[in-house]
C-alpha atoms as a PDB file:
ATOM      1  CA  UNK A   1       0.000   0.000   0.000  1.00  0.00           C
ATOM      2  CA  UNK A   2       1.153   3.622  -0.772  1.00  0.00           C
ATOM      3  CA  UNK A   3       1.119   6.111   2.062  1.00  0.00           C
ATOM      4  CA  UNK A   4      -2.146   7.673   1.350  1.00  0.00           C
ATOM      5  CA  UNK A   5      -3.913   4.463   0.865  1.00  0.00           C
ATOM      6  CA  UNK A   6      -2.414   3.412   4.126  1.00  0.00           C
ATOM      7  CA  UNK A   7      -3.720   6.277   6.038  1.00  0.00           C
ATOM      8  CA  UNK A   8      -7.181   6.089   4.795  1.00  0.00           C
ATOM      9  CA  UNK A   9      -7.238   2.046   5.662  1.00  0.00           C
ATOM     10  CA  UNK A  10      -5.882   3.039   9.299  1.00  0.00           C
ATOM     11  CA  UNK A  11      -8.113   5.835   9.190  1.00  0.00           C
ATOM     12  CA  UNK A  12     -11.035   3.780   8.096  1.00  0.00           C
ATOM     13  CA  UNK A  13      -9.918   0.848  10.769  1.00  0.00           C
ATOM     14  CA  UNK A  14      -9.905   3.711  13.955  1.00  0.00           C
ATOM     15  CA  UNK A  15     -13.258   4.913  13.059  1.00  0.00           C
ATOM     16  CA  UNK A  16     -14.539   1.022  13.093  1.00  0.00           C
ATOM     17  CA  UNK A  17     -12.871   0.469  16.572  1.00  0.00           C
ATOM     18  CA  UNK A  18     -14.307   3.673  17.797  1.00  0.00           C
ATOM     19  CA  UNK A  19     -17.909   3.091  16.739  1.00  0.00           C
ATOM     20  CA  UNK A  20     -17.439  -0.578  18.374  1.00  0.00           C
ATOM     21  CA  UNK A  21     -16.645   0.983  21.760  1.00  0.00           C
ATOM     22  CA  UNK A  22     -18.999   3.144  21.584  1.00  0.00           C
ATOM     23  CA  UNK A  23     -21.528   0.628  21.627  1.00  0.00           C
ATOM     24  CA  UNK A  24     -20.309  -1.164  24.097  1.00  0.00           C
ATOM     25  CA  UNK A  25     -23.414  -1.508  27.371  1.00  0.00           C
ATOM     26  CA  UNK A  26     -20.208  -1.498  29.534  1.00  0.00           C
ATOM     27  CA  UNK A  27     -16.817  -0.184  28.914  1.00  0.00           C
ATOM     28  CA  UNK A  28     -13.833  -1.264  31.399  1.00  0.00           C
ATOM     29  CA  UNK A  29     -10.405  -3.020  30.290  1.00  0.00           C
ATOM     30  CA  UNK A  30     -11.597  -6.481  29.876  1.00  0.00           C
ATOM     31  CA  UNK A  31     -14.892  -5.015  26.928  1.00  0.00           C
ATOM     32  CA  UNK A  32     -12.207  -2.716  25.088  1.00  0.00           C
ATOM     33  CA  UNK A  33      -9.778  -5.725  25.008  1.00  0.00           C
ATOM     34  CA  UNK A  34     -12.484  -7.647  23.692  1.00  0.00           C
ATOM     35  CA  UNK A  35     -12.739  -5.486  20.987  1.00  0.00           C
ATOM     36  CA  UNK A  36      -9.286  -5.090  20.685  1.00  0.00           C
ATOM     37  CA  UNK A  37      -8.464  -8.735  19.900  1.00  0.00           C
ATOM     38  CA  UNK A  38     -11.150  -8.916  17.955  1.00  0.00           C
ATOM     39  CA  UNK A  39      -9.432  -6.351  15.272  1.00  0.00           C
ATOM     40  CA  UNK A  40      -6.025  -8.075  16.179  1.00  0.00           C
ATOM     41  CA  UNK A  41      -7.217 -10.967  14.241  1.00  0.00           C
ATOM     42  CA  UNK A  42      -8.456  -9.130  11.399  1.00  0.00           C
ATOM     43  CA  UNK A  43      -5.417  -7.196  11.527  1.00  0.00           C
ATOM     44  CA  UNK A  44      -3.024 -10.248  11.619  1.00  0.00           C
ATOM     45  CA  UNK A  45      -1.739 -10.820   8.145  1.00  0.00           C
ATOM     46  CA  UNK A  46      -1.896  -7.124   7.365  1.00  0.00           C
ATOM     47  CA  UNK A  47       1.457  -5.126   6.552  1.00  0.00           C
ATOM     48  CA  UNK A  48       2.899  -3.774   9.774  1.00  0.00           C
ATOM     49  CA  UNK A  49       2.864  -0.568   8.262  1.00  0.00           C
ATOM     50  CA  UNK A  50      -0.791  -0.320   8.920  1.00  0.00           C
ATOM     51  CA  UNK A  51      -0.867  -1.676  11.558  1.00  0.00           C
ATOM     52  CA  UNK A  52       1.887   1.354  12.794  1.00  0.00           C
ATOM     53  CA  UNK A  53      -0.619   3.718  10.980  1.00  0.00           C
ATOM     54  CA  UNK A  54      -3.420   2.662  12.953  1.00  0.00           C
ATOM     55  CA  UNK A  55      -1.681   3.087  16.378  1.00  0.00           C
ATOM     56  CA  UNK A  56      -0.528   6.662  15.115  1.00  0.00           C
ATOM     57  CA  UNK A  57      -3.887   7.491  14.894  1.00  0.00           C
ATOM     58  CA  UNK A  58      -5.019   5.931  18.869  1.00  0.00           C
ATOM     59  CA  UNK A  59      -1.755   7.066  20.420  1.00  0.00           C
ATOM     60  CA  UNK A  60      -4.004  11.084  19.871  1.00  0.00           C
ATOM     61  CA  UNK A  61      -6.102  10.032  22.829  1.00  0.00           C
ATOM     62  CA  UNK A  62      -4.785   8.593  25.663  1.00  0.00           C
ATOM     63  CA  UNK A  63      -7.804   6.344  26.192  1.00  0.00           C
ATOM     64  CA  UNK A  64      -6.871   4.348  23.418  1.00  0.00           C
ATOM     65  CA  UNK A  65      -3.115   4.893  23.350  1.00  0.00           C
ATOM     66  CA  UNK A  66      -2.793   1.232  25.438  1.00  0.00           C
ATOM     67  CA  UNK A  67      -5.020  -0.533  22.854  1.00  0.00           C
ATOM     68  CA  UNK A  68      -2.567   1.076  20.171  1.00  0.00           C
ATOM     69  CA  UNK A  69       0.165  -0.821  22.141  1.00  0.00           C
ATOM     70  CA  UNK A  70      -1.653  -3.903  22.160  1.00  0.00           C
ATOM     71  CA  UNK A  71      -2.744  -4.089  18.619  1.00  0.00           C
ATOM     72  CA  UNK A  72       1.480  -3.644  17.875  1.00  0.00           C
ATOM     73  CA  UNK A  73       2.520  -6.549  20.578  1.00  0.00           C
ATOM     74  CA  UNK A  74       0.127  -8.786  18.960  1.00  0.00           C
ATOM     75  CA  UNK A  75       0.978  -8.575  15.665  1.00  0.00           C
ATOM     76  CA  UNK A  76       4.327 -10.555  15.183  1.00  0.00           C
ATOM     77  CA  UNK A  77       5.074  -8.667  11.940  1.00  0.00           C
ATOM     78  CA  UNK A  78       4.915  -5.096  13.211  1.00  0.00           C
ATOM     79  CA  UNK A  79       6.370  -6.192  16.874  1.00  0.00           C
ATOM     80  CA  UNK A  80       9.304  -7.765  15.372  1.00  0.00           C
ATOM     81  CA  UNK A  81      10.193  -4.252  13.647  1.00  0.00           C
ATOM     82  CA  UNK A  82       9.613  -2.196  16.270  1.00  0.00           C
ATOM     83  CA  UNK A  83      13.363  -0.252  16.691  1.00  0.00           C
ATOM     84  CA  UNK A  84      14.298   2.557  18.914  1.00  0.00           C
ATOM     85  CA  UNK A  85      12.770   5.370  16.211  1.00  0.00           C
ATOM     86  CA  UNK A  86       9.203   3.901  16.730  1.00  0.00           C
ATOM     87  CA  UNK A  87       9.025   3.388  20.315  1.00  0.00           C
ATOM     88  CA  UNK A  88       9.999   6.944  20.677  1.00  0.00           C
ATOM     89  CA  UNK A  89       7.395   8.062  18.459  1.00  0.00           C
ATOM     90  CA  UNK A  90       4.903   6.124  20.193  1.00  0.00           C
ATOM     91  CA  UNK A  91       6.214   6.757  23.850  1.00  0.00           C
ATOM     92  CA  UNK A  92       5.324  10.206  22.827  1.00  0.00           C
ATOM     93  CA  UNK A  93       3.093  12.162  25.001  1.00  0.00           C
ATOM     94  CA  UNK A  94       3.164   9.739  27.797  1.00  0.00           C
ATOM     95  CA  UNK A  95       2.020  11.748  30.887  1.00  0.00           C
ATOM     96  CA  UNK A  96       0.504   9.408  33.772  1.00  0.00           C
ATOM     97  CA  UNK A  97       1.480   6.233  35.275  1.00  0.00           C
ATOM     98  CA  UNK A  98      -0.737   4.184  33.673  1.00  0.00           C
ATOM     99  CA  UNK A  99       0.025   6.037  30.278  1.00  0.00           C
ATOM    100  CA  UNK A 100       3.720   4.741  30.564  1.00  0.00           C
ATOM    101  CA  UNK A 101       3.211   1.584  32.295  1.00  0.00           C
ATOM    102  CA  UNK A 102       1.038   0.276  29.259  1.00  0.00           C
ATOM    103  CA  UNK A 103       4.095   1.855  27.107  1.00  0.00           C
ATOM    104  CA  UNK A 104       6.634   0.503  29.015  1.00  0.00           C
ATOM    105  CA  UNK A 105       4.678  -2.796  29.670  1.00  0.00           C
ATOM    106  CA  UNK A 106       3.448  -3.650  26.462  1.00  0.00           C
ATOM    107  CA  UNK A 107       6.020  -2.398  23.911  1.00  0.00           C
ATOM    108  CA  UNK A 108       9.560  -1.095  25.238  1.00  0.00           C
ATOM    109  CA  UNK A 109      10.040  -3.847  27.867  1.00  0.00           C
ATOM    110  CA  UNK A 110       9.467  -6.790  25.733  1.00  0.00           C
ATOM    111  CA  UNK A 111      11.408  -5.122  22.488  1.00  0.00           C
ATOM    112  CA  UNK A 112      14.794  -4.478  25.318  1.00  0.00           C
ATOM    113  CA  UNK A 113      14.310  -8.088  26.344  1.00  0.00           C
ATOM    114  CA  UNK A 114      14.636  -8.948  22.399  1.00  0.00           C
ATOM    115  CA  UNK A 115      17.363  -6.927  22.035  1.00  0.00           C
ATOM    116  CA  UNK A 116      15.627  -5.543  18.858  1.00  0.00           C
ATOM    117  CA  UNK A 117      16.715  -1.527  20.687  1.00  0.00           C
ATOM    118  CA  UNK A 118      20.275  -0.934  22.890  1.00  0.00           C
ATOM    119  CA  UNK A 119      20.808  -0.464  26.122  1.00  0.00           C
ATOM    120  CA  UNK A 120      21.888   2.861  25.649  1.00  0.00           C
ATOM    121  CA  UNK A 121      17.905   4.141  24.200  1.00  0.00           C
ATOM    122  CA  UNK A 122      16.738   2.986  27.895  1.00  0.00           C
ATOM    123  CA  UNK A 123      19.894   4.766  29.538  1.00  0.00           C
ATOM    124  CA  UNK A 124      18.404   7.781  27.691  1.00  0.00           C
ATOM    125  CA  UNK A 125      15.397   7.730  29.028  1.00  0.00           C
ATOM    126  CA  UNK A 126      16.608   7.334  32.725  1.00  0.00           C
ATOM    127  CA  UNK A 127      18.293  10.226  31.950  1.00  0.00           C
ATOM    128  CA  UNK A 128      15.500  12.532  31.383  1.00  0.00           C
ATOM    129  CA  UNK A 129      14.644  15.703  32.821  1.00  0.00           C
ATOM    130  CA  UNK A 130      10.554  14.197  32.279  1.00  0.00           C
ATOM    131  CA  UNK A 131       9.362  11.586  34.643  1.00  0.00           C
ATOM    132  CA  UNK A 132       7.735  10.101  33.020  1.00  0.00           C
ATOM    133  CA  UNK A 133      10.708   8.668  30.807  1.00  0.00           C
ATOM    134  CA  UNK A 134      12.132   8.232  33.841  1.00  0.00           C
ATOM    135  CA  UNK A 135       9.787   5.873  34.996  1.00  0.00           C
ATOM    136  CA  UNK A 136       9.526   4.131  31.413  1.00  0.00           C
ATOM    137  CA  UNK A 137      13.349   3.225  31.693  1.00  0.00           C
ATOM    138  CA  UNK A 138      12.487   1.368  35.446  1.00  0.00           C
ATOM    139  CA  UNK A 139       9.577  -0.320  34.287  1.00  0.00           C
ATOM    140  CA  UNK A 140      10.821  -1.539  31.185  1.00  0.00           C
ATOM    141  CA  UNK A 141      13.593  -3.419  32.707  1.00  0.00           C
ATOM    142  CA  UNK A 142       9.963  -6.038  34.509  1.00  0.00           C
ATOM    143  CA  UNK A 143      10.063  -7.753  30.959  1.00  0.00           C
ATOM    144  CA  UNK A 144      13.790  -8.812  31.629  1.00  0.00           C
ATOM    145  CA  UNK A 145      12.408 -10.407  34.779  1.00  0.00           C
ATOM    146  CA  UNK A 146       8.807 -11.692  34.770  1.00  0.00           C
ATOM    147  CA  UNK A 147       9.211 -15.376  33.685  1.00  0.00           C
ATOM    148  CA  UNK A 148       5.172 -15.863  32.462  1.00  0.00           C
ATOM    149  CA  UNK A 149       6.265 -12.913  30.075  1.00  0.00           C
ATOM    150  CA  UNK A 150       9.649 -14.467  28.416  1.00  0.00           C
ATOM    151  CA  UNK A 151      12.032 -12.807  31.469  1.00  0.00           C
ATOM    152  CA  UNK A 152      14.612 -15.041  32.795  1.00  0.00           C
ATOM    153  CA  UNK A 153      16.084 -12.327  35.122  1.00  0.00           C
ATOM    154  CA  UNK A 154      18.665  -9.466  33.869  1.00  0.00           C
ATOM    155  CA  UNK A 155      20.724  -8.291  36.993  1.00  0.00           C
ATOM    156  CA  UNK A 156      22.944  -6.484  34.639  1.00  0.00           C
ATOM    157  CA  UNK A 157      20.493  -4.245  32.363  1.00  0.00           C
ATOM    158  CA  UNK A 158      18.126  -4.313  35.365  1.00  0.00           C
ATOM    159  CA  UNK A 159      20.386  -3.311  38.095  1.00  0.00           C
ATOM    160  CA  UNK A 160      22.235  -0.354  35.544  1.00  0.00           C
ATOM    161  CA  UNK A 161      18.977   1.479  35.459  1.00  0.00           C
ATOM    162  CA  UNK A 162      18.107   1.436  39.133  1.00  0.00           C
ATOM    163  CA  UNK A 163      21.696   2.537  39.708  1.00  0.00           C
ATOM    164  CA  UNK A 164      21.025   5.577  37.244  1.00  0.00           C
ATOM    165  CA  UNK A 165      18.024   6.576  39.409  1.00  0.00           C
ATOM    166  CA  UNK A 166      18.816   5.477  42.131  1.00  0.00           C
ATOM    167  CA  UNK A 167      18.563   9.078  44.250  1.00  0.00           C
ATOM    168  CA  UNK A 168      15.819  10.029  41.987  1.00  0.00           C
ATOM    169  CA  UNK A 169      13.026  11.504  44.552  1.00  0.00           C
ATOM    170  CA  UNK A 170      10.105  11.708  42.307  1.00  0.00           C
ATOM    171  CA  UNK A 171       7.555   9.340  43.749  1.00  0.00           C
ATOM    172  CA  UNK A 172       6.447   8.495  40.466  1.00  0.00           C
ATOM    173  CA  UNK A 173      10.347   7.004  39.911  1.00  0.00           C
ATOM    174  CA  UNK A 174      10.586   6.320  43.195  1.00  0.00           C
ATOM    175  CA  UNK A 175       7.588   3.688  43.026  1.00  0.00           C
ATOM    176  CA  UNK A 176       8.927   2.120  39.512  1.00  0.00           C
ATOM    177  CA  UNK A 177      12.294   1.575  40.717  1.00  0.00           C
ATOM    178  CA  UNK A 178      10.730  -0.711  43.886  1.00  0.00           C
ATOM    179  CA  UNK A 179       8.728  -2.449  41.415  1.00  0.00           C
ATOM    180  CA  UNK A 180      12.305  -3.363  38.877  1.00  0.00           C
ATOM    181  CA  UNK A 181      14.007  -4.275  42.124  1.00  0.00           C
ATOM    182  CA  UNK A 182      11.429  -6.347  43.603  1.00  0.00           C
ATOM    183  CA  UNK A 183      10.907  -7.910  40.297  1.00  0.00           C
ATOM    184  CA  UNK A 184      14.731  -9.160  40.137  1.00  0.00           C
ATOM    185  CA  UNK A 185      14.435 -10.485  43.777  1.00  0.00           C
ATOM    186  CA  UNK A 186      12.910 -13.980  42.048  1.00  0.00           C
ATOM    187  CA  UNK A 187      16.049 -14.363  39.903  1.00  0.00           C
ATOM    188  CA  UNK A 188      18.912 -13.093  42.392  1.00  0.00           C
ATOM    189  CA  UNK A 189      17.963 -11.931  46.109  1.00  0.00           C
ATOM    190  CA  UNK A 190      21.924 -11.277  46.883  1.00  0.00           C
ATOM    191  CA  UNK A 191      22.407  -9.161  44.208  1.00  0.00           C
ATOM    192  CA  UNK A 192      19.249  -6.675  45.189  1.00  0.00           C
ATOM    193  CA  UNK A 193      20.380  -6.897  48.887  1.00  0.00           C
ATOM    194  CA  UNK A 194      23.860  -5.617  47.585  1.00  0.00           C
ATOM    195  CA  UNK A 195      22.022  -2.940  45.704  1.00  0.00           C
ATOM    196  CA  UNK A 196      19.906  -1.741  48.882  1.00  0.00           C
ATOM    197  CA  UNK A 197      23.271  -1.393  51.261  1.00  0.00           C
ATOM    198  CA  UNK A 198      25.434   0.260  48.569  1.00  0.00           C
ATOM    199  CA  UNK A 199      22.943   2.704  48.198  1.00  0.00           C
ATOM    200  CA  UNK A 200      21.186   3.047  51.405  1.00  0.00           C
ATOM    201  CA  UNK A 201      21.938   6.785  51.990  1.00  0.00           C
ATOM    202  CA  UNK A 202      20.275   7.932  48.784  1.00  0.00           C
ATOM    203  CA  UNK A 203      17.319   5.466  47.975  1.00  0.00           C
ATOM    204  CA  UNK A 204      13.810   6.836  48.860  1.00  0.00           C
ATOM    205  CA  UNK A 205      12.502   5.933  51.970  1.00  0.00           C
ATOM    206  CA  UNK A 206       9.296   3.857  50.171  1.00  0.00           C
ATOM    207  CA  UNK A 207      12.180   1.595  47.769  1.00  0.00           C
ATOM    208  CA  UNK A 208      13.925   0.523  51.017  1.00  0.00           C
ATOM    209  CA  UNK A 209      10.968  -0.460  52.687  1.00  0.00           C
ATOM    210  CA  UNK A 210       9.018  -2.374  49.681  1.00  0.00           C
ATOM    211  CA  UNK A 211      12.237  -3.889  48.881  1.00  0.00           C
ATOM    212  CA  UNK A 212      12.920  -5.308  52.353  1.00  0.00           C
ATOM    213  CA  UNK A 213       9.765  -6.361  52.497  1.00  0.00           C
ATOM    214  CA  UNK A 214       9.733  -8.479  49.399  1.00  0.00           C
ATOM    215  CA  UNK A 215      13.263  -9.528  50.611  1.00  0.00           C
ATOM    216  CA  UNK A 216      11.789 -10.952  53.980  1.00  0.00           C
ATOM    217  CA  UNK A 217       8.910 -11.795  53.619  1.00  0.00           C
ATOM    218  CA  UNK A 218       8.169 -12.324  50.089  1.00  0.00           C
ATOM    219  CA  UNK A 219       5.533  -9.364  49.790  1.00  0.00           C
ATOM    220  CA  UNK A 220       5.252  -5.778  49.020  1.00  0.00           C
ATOM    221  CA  UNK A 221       3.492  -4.989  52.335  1.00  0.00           C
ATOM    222  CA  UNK A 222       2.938  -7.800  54.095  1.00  0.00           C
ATOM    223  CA  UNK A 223       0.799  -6.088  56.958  1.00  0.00           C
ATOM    224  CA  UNK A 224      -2.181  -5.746  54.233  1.00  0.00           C
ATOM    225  CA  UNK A 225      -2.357  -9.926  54.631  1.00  0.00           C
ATOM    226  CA  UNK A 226      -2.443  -9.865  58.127  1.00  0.00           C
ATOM    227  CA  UNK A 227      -5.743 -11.127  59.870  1.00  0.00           C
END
């Protein structure tokens, strides 16, 4: 397909999905999966190209952005493409947790843990003066560790972004770096225990505590459990 034909078909596609939705009795994350799997199979032997197209065009409201990243992580074609240009361009405008946790989740985690972008696009992000690329370079290192996703734990990556923000005091950050550090605890307890006392005078006061925890006791807050 030519570019114009392509953005009329992706064009023609959103406006489907939307009128689907909108007829929906009930709309929560389990319906507007529903209908996004449903147009994942149509999709599936489609040029990734559209498929890209298409997700342009959900990534413009935020409501839809996270079925954008779903209709890209299941199509093989237009996942196994994916390269440092495109997540950029689709990471754009990510401005809440839940914005850059379906982001970071969905597309930028799983394409690190294939290698298919370098370590150095994430070390970017942790860079950042935004937070919320801040907290898409933490979260992305959870597909390097959660084994019902492909992880088979990454101290290396992992632990070289958490050292990076390490002192970072945003709570947004603060809360994503706990989550990449409890995530590793499956795969190497020692080496997060190391992490905790090297840099005990600078980690927020919420990381050392949900850390321990998961160290100890094998949960976040284990209080919340108690009877």
């Amino acid at each position: 397909m030519n570019q114009p034909t392509l953005e009329n078909e992706a064009i023609k596609i959103s406006s489907a999905m939307d009128a689907e939705i909108r007829s929906l009795p009930i709309r929560n994350t389990a319906t507007l999966r529903a209908v996004r799997r449903k147009f994942s199979r149509t999709l599936l032997d489609t040029p990734s190209e559209l498929v890209f197209q298409l997700a342009r065009h959900l990534c413009k409201d935020d409501n839809t952005r996270w079925l954008a990243y779903e209709l890209i992580h299941d199509h093989p074609a237009a996942f196994t493409h994916l390269d440092s240009v495109d997540l950029e361009e689709l990471g754009r405008g990510i401005n809440s947790w839940w914005t850059v946790d379906a982001f970071a989740r969905t597309l930028s985690g799983p394409a690190w843990l294939n290698r298919q972008v370098p370590d150095q696009l994430i070390d970017t992000w942790a860079r950042s003066g935004d937070r919320w690329w801040r907290r898409a370079a933490l979260v992305s290192t959870v597909a390097l560790n959660v084994r019902s996703q492909g992880g088979r734990g990454d101290v290396p990556r992992t632990l070289r972004v958490c050292r990076l923000l390490a002192g970072d005091q945003d709570d947004m950050v603060a809360k994503a770096l706990s989550w990449a550090l409890r995530e590793l605890v499956v795969h190497d307890p020692g080496a997060v225990k190391d992490f905790l006392e090297e840099y005990e005078k600078i980690l927020p006061a919420l990381v050392k505590r949900e850390v321990k925890n998961k160290l100890n006791s094998g949960l976040k807050n284990p209080r919340r459990f108690r009877r």
